[in-house]
Protein backbone atom coordinates (compact mmCIF):
# COMPACT_ATOMS: atom_id res chain seq x y z
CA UNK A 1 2.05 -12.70 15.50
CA UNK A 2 1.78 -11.82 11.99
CA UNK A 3 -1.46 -10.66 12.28
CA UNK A 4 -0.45 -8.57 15.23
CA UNK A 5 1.85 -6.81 12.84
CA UNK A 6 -0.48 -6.54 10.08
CA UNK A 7 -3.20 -4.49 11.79
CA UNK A 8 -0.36 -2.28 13.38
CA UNK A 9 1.14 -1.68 10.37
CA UNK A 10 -2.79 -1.02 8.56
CA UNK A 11 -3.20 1.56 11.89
CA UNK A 12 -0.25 3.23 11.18
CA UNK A 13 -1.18 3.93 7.67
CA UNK A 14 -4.39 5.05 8.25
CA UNK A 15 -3.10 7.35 11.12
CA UNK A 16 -0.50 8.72 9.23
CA UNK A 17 -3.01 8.93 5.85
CA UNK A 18 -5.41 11.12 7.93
CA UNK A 19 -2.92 13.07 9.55
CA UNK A 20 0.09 13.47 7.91
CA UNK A 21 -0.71 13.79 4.38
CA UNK A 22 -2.95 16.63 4.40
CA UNK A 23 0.34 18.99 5.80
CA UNK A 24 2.96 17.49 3.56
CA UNK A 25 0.90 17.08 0.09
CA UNK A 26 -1.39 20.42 0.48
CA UNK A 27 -5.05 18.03 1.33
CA UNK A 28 -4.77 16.35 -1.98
CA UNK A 29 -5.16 12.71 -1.77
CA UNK A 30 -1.67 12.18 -3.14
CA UNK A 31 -0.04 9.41 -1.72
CA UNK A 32 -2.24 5.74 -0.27
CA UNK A 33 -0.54 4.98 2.43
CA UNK A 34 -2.72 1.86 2.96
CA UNK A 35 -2.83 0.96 -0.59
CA UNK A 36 1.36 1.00 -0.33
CA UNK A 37 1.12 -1.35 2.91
CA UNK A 38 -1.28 -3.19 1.60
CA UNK A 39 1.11 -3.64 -1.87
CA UNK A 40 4.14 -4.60 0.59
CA UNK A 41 1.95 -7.20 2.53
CA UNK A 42 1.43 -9.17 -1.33
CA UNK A 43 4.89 -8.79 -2.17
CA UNK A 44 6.09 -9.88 1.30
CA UNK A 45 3.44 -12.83 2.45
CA UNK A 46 1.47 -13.70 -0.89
CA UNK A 47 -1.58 -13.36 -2.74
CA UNK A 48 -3.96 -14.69 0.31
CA UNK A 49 -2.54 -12.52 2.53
CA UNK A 50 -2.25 -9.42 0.63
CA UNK A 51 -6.30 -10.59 -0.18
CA UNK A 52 -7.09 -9.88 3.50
CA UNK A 53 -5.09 -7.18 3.88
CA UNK A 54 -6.62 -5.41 1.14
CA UNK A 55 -10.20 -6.42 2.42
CA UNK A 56 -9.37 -5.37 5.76
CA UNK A 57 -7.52 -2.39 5.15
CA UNK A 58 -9.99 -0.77 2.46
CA UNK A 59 -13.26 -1.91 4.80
CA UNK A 60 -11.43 -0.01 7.46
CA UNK A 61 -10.18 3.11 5.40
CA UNK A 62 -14.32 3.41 3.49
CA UNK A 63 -15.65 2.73 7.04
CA UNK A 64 -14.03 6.30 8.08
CA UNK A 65 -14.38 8.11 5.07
CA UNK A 66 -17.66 9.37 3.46
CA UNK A 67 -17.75 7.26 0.22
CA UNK A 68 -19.71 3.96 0.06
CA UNK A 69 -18.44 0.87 2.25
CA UNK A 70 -16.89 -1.89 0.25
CA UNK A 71 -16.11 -0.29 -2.94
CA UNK A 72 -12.43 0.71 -1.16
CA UNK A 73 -12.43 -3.00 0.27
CA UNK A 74 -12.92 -4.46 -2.72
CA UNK A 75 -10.81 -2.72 -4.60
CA UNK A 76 -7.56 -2.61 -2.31
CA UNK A 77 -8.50 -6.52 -2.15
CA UNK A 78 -7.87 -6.77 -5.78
CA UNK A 79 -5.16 -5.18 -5.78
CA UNK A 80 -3.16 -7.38 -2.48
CA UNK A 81 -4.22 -10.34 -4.40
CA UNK A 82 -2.81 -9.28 -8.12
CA UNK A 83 0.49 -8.21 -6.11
CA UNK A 84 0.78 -10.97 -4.16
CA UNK A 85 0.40 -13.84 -6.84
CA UNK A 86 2.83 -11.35 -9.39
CA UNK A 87 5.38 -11.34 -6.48
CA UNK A 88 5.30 -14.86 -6.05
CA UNK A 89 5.01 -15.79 -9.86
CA UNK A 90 7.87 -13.74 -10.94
CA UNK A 91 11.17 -11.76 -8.92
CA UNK A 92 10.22 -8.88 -7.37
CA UNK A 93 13.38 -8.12 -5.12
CA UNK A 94 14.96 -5.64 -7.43
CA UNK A 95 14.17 -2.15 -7.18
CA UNK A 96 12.54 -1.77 -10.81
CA UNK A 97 10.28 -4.57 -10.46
CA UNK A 98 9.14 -2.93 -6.89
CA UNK A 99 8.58 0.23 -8.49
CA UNK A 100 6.42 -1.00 -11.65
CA UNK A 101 4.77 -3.00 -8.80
CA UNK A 102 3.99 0.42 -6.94
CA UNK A 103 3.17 1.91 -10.07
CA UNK A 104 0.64 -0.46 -11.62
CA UNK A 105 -0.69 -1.61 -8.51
CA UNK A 106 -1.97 2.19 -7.64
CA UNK A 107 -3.41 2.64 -11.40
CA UNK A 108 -5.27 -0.78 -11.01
CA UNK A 109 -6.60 0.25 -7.90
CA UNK A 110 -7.52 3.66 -9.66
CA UNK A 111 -9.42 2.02 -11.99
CA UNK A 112 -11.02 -0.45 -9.88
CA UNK A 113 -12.17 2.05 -7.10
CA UNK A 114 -13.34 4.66 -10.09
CA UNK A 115 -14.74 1.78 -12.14
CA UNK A 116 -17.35 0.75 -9.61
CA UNK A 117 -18.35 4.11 -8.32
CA UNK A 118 -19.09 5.37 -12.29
CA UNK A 119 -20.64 2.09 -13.11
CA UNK A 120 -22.70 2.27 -10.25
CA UNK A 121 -23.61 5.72 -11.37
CA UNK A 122 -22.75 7.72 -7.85
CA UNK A 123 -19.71 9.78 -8.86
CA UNK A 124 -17.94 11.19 -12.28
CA UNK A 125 -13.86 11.13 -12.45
CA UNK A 126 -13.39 13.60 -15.12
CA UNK A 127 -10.21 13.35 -16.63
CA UNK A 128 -8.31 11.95 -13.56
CA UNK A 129 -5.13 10.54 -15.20
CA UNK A 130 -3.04 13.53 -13.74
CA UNK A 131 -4.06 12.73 -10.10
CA UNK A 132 -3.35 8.95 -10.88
CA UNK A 133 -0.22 9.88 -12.12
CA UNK A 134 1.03 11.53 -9.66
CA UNK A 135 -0.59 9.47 -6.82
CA UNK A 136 1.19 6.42 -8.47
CA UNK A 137 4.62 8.34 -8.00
CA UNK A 138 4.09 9.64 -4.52
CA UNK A 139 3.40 5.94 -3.46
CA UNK A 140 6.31 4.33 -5.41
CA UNK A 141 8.32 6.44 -3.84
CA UNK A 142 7.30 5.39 -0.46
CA UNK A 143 6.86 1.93 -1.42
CA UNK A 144 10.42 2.08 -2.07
CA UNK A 145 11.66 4.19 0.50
CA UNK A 146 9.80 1.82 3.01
CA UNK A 147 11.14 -1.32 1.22
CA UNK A 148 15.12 0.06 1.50
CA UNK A 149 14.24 1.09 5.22
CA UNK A 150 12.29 -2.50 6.21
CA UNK A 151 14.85 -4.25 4.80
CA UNK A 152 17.85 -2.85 6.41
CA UNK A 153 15.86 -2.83 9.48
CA UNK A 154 17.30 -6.33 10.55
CA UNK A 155 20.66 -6.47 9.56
CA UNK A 156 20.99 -3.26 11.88
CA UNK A 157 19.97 -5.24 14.79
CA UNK A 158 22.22 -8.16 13.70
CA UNK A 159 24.88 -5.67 13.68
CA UNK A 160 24.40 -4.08 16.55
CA UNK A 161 24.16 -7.93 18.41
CA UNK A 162 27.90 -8.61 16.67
CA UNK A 163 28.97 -5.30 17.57
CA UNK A 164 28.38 -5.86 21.72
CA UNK A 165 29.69 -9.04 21.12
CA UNK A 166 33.15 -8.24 20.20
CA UNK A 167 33.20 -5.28 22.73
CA UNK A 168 32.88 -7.32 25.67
């Protein structure tokens, strides 16, 4: 069942990624929307999972985009693994450790994805620390956002069970 909720979470990303993003950040590649489910998967289910999820998630996203396929997969699988054995090695329930987690999990995966395609000698990056930058915001911010909202997600339905309860 976990699964089931993995690969509709990964589909949601990826539709809202090629949909939504282009109207709210002006076509800029701004905000990962996979890379930030992929980051929640680590934190949430560990390093092995956040492994596949990365490797599924980045085959998936350089499958329907025009860059080479695998150099996304690897490097979003990276990235679910590092997250996933932090989160488990150390507390990352707090918001500030969720938010360097964001944060340094979107520059590794910067440097990773721009790593391979400059040592492989198909693309330059010049001087991308600005675009890293702010990509790293934009998805701590809805890394966060979508942490607070997750997690209040089932005490609202155990509320709403208590509250028919003592209504009837």
């Amino acid at each position: 069942m976990k699964i089931v909720g993995l690969l509709m979470a990964i589909a949601l990303a990826l539709a809202l990624q090629t949909t939504l993003t282009r109207f709210l950040v002006g076509g800029t590649a701004a905000l990962d929307l996979v890379l930030v489910v992929v980051v929640y998967v680590a934190l949430t289910s560990g390093p092995v999972t956040g492994m596949f999820a990365g490797s599924l998630a980045g085959i998936i996203q350089d499958v329907l985009s025009s860059g080479v396929i695998g150099i996304g997969g690897l490097a979003k699988s990276m990235v679910g693994f590092m997250a996933g054995a932090i989160g488990q090695q150390f507390i990352v329930t707090a918001a500030l450790p969720r938010l360097v987690m964001f944060l340094a999990a979107t520059a590794a995966h910067a440097a990773v994805f721009m790593g391979l395609y400059v040592l492989l000698g198909l693309r330059s990056f010049p001087a991308p620390w600005a675009a890293i930058l702010s990509q790293a915001l934009g998805n701590a911010a809805v890394g966060m956002i979508g942490f607070t909202i997750i997690e209040s997600f089932p005490g609202a339905v155990e509320r709403r069970r208590l509250s028919r309860r003592t209504r009837h």
